[in-house]
N, C-alpha and C. Protein backbone atom coordinates (compact mmCIF):
# COMPACT_ATOMS: atom_id res chain seq x y z
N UNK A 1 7.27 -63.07 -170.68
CA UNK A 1 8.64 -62.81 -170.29
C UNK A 1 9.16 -63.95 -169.42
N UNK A 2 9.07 -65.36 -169.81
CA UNK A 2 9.73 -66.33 -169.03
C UNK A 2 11.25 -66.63 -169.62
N UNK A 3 11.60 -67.57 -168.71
CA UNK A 3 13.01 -67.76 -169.49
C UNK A 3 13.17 -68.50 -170.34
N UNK A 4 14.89 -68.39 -170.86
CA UNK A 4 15.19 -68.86 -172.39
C UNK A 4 15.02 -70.01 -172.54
N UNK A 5 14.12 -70.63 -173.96
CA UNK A 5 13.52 -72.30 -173.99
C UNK A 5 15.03 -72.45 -174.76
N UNK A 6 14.96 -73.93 -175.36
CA UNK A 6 16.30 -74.20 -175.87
C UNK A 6 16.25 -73.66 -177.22
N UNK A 7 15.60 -73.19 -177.90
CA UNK A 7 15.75 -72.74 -179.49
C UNK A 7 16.65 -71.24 -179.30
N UNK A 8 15.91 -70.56 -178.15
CA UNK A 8 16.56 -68.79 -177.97
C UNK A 8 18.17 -69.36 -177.58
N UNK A 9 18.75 -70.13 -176.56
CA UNK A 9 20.10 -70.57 -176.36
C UNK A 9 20.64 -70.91 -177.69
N UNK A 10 20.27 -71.84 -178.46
CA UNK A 10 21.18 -72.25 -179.98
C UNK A 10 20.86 -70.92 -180.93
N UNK A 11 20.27 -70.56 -181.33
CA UNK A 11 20.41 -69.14 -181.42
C UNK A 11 21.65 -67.69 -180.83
N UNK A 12 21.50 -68.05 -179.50
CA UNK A 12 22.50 -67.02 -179.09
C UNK A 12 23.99 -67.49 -179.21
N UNK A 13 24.29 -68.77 -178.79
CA UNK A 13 25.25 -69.86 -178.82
C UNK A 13 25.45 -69.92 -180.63
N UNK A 14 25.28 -70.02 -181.77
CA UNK A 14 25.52 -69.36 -182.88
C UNK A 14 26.15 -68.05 -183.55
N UNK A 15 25.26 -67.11 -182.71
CA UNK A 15 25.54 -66.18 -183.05
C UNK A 15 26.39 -66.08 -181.99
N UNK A 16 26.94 -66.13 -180.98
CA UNK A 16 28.29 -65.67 -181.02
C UNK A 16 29.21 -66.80 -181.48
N UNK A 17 29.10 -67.85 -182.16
CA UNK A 17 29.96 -68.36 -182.90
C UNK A 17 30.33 -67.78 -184.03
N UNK A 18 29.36 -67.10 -184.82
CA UNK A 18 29.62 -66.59 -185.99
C UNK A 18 30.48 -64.81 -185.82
N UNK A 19 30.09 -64.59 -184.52
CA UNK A 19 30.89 -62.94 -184.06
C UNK A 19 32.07 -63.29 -184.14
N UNK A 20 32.39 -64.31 -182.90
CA UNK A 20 33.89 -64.45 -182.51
C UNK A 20 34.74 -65.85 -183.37
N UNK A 21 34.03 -66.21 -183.75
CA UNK A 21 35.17 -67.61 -184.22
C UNK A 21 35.23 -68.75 -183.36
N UNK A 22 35.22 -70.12 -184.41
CA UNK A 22 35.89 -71.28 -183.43
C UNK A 22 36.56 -71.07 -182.22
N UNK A 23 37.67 -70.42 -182.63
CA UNK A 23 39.11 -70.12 -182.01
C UNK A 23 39.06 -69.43 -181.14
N UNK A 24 38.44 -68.65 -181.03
CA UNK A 24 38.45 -67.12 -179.77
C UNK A 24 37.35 -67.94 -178.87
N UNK A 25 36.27 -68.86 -178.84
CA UNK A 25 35.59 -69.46 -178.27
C UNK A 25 36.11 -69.98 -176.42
N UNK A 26 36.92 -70.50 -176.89
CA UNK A 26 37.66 -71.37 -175.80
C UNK A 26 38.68 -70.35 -175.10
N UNK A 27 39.50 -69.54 -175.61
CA UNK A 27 40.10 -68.15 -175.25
C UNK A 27 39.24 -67.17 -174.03
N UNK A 28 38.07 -67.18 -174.86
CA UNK A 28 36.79 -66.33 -173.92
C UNK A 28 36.39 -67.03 -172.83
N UNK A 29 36.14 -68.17 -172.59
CA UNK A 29 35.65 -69.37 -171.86
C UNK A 29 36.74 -69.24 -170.66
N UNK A 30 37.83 -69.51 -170.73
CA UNK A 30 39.21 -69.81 -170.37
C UNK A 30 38.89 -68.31 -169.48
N UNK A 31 39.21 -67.10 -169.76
CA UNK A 31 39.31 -66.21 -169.36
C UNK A 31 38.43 -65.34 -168.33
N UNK A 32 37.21 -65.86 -169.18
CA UNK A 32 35.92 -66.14 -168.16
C UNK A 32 35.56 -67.09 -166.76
N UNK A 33 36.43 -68.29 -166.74
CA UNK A 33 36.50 -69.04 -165.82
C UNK A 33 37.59 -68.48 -164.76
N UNK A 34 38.85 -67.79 -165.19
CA UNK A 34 39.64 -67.31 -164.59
C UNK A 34 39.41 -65.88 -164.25
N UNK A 35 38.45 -65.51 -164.72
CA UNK A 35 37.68 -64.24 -163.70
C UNK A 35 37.03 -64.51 -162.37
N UNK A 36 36.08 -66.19 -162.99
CA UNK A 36 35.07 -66.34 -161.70
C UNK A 36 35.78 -66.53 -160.66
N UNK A 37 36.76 -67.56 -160.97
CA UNK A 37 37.86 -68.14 -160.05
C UNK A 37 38.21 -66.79 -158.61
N UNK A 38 39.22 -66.06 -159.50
CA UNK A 38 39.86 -64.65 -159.12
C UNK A 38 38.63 -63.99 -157.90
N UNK A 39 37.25 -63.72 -158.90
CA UNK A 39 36.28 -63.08 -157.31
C UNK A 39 36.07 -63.79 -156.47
N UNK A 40 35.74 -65.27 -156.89
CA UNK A 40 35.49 -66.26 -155.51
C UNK A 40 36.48 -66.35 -154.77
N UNK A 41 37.82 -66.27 -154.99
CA UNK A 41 39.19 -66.03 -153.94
C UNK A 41 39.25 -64.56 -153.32
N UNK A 42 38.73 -63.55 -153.53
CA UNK A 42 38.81 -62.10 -153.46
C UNK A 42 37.59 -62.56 -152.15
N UNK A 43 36.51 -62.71 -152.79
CA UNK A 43 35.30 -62.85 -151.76
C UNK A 43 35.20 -63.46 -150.99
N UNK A 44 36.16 -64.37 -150.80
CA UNK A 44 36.89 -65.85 -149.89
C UNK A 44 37.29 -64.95 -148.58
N UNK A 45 38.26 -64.11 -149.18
CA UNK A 45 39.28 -63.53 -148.61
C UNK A 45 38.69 -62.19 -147.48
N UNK A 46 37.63 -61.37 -148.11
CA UNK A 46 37.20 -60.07 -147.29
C UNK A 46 35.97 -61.25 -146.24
N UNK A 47 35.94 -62.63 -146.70
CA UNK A 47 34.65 -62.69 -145.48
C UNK A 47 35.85 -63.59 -144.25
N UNK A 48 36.74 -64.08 -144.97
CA UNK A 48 37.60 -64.47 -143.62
C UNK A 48 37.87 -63.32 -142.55
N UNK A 49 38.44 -62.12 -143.20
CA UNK A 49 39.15 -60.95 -142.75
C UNK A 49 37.91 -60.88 -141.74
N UNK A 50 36.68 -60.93 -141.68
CA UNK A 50 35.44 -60.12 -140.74
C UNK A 50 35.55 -61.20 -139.98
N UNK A 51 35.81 -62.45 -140.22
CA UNK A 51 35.32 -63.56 -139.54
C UNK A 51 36.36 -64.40 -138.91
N UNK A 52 37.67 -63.38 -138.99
CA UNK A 52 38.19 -63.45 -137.67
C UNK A 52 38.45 -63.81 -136.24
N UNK A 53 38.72 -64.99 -135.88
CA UNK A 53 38.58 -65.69 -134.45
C UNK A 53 39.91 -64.86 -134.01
N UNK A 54 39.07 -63.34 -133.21
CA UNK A 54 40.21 -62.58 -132.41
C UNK A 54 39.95 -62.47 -130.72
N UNK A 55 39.35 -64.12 -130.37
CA UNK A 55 39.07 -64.23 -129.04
C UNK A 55 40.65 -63.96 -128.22
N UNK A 56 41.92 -64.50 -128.70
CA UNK A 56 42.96 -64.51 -128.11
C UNK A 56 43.20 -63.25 -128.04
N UNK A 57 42.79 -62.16 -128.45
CA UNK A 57 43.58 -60.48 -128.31
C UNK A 57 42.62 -59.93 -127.59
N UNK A 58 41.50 -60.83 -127.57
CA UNK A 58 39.96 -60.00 -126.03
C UNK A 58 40.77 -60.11 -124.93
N UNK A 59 40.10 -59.11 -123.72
CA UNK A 59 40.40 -58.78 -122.57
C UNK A 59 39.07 -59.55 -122.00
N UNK A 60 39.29 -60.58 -121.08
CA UNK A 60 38.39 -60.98 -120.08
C UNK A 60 37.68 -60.07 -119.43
N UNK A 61 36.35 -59.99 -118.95
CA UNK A 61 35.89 -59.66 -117.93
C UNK A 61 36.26 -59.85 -116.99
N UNK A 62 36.03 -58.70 -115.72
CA UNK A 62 36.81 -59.02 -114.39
C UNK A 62 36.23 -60.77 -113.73
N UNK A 63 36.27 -60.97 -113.01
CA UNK A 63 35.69 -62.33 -112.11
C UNK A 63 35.25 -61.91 -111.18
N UNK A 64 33.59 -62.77 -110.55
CA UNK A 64 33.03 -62.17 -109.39
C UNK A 64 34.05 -62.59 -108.20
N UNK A 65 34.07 -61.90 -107.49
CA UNK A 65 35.00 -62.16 -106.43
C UNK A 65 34.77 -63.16 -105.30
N UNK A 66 35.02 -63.52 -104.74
CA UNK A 66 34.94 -64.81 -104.07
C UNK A 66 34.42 -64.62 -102.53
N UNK A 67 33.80 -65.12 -101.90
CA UNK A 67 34.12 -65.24 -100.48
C UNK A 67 34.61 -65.40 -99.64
N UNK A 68 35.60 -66.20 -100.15
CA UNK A 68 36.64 -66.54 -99.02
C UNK A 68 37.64 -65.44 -98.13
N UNK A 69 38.27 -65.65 -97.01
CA UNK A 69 38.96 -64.61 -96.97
C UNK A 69 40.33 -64.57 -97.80
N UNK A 70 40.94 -63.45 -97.53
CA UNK A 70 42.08 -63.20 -98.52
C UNK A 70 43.12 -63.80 -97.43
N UNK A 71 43.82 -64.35 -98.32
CA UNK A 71 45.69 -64.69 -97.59
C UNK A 71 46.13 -63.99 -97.33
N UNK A 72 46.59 -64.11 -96.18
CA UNK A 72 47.73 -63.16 -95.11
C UNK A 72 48.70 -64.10 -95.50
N UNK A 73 49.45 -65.03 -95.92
CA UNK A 73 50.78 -65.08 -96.13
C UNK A 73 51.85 -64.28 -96.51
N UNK A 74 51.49 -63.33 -97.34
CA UNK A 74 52.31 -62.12 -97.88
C UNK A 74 52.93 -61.07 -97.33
N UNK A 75 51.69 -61.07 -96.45
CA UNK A 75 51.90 -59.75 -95.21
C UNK A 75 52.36 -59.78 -94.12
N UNK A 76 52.82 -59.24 -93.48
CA UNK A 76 54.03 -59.21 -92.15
C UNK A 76 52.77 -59.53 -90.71
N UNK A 77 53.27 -59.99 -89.67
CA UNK A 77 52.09 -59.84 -89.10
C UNK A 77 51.96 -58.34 -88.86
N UNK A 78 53.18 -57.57 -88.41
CA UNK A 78 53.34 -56.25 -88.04
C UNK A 78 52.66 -55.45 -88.93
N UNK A 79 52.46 -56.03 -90.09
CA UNK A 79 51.48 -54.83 -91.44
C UNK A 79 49.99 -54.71 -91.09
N UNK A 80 49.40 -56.08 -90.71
CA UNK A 80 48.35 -56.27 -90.49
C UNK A 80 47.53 -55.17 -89.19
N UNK A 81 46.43 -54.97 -89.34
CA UNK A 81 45.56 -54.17 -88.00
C UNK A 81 45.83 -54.99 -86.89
N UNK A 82 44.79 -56.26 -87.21
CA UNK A 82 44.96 -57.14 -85.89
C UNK A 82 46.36 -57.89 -84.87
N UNK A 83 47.58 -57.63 -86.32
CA UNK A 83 48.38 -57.38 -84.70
C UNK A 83 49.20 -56.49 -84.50
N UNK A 84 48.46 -55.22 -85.39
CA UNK A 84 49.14 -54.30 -84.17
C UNK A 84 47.96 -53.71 -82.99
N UNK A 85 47.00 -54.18 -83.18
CA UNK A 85 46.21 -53.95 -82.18
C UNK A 85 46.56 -55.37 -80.84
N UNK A 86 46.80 -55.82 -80.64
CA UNK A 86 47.06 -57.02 -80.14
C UNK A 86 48.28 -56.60 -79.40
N UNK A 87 49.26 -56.34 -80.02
CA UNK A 87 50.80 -55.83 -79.50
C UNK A 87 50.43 -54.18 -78.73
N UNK A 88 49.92 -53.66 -78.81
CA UNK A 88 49.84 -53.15 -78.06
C UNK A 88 49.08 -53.26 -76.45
N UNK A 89 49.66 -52.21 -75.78
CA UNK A 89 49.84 -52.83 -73.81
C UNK A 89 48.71 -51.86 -73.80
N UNK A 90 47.39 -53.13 -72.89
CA UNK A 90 46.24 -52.61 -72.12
C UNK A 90 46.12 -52.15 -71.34
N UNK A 91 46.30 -50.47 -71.19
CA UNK A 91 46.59 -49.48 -70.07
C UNK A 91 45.51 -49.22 -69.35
């Protein structure tokens, strides 16, 4: 059971010359190539869809937070603890 030597191919290659005709030869061929075509664009198409570069629509992880202290520019001094502990009179 190995594969086809060249006598079994001219053989099969015959006989479907003699099924289908000269003419329908190239018709079948033609139609056959424009099948393979058609799945390799189909199969093109479902492995792009998975393979998807959808880094831009991810949500980052938070960031470790830093050491530094946080900016008081924002804040009033009056918002802050330390001066309203400060403003107040040492009785």
């Amino acid at each position: 059971m190995g594969s086809l030597g060249p006598f079994e191919l001219v053989l099969i290659f015959l006989a479907i010359l003699l099924i289908f005709g000269a003419k329908r030869i190239p018709e079948i061929a033609r139609g056959l190539g424009k099948g393979i075509k058609e799945f390799k664009s189909a199969t093109r198409e479902i492995s792009n869809e998975f393979n998807v570069d959808d880094s831009a629509n991810r949500i980052d992880p938070p960031r470790q937070a830093s050491h530094t202290t946080p900016r008081q520019g924002n804040k009033s001094e009056q918002d802050t603890p330390s001066a309203q502990s400060d403003s107040t009179p040492n009785r």
